[in-house]
Protein backbone atom coordinates (compact mmCIF):
# COMPACT_ATOMS: atom_id res chain seq x y z
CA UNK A 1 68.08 156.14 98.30
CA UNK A 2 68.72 157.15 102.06
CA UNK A 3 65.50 155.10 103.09
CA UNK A 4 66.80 151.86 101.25
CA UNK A 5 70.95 152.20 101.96
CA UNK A 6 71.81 148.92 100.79
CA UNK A 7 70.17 149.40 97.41
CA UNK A 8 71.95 152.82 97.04
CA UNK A 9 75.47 151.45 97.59
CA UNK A 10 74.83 148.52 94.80
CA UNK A 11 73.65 151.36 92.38
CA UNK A 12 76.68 153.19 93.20
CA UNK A 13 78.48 150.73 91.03
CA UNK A 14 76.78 151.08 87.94
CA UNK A 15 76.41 153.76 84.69
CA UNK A 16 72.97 155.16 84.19
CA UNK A 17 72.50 155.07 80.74
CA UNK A 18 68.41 155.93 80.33
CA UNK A 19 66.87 157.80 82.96
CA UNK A 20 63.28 158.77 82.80
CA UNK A 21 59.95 158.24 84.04
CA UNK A 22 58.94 154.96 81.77
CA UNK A 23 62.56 153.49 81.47
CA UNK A 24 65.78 153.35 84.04
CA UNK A 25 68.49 151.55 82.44
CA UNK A 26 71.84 150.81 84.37
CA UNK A 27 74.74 149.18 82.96
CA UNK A 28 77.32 147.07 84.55
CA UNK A 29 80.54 145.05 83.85
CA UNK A 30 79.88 141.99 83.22
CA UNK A 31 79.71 139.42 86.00
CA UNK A 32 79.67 142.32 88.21
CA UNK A 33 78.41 141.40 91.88
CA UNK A 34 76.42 144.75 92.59
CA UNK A 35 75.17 144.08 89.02
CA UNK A 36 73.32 140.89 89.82
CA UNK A 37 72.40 142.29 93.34
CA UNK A 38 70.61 145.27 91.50
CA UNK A 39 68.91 142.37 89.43
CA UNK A 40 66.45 140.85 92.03
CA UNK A 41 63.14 141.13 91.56
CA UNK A 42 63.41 143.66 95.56
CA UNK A 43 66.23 145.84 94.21
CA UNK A 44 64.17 146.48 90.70
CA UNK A 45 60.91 146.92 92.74
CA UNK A 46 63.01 149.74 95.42
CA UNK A 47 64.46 151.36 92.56
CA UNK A 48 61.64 151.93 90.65
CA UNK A 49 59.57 153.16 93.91
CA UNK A 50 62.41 155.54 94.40
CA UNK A 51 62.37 157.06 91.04
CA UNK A 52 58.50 156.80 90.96
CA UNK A 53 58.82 160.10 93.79
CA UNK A 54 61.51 161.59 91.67
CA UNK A 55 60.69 161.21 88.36
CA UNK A 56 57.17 160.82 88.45
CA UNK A 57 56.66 157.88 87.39
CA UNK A 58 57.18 154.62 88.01
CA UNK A 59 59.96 153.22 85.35
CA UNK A 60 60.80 150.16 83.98
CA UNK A 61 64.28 149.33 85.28
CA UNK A 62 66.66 147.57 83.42
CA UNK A 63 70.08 145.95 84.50
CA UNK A 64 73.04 145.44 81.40
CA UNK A 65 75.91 144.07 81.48
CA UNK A 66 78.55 146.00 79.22
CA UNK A 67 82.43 146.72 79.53
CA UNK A 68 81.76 148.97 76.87
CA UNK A 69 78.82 150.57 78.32
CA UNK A 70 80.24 151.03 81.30
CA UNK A 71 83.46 152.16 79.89
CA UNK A 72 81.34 155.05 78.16
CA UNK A 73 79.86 156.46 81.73
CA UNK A 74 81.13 156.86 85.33
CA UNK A 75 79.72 155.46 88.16
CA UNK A 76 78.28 156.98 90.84
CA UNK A 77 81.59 155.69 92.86
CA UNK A 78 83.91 157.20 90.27
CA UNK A 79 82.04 161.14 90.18
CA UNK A 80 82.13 161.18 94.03
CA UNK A 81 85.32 160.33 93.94
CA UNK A 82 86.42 162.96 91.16
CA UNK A 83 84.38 165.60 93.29
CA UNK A 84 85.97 164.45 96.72
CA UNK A 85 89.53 164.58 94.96
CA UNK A 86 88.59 168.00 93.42
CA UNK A 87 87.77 169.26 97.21
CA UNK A 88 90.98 167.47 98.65
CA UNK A 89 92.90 169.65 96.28
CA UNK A 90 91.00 172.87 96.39
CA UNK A 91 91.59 172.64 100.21
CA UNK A 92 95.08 171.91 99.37
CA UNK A 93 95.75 174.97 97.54
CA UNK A 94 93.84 177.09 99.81
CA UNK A 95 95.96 175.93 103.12
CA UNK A 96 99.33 176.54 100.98
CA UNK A 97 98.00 179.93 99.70
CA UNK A 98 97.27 181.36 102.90
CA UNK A 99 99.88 183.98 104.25
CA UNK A 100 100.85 182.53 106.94
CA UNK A 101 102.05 179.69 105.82
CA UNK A 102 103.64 181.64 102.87
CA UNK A 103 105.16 183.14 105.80
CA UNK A 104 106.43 180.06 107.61
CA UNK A 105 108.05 178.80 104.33
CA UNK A 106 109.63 181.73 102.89
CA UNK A 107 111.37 181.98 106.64
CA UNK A 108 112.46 178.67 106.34
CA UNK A 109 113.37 178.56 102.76
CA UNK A 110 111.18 176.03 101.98
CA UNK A 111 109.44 175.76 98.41
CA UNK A 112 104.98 175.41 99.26
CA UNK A 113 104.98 173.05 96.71
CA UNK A 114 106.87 170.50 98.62
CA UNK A 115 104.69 171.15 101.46
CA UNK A 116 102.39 168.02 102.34
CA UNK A 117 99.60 169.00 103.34
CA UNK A 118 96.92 166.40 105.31
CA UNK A 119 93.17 167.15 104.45
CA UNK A 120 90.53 165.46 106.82
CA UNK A 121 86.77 165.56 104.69
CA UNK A 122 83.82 164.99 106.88
């Protein structure tokens, strides 16, 4: 999706339910903006060029609208955020493990876990 940005960030939104080279199926809640974006005759046509390199072929792509559906899957949003969370804390542990600041607080008698601790990604 880095050639077609705009199409990539509506996609973002919904659950991939079927993905393979004959069907792409994408499920969103209903009434959902980025839903009925992904729904125009362009955004089916970019997504199915898209997958065409990936998957090999060129799929039909479908667009649902759920709540249950989507309740069943993440979104793209939702696992980048899990990952980016998951790296926030990771770094988080890793500054309040290192000795020096094990250092710092044991010589000022203060607990690491009530430490804050800013993390910057990218």
């Amino acid at each position: 999706m880095d050639a077609k940005p705009a199409l990539g960030a509506l996609l973002k939104h919904g659950v991939p339910k079927v993905l393979n080279a004959e069907r792409l199926v994408m499920a969103f809640p209903p009434e959902s903006f980025f839903g009925r974006q992904a729904e125009t005759h362009d955004a089916r046509a970019g997504v199915s060029e898209v997958a065409a390199r990936v998957l090999g072929g060129r799929p039909e792509v479908v667009i649902t609208y759920a709540v249950e559906a989507v309740e069943q899957g993440k979104t793209l949003v939702q696992v980048e955020q899990e990952r980016r969370d998951a790296r926030i804390e990771a770094t988080r542990e890793k500054a309040l493990s290192h000795p020096v600041v094990k250092e710092a607080a044991a010589l000022f008698a203060i607990p690491t876990e009530s430490l804050r601790v800013h993390v910057e990604l990218e």
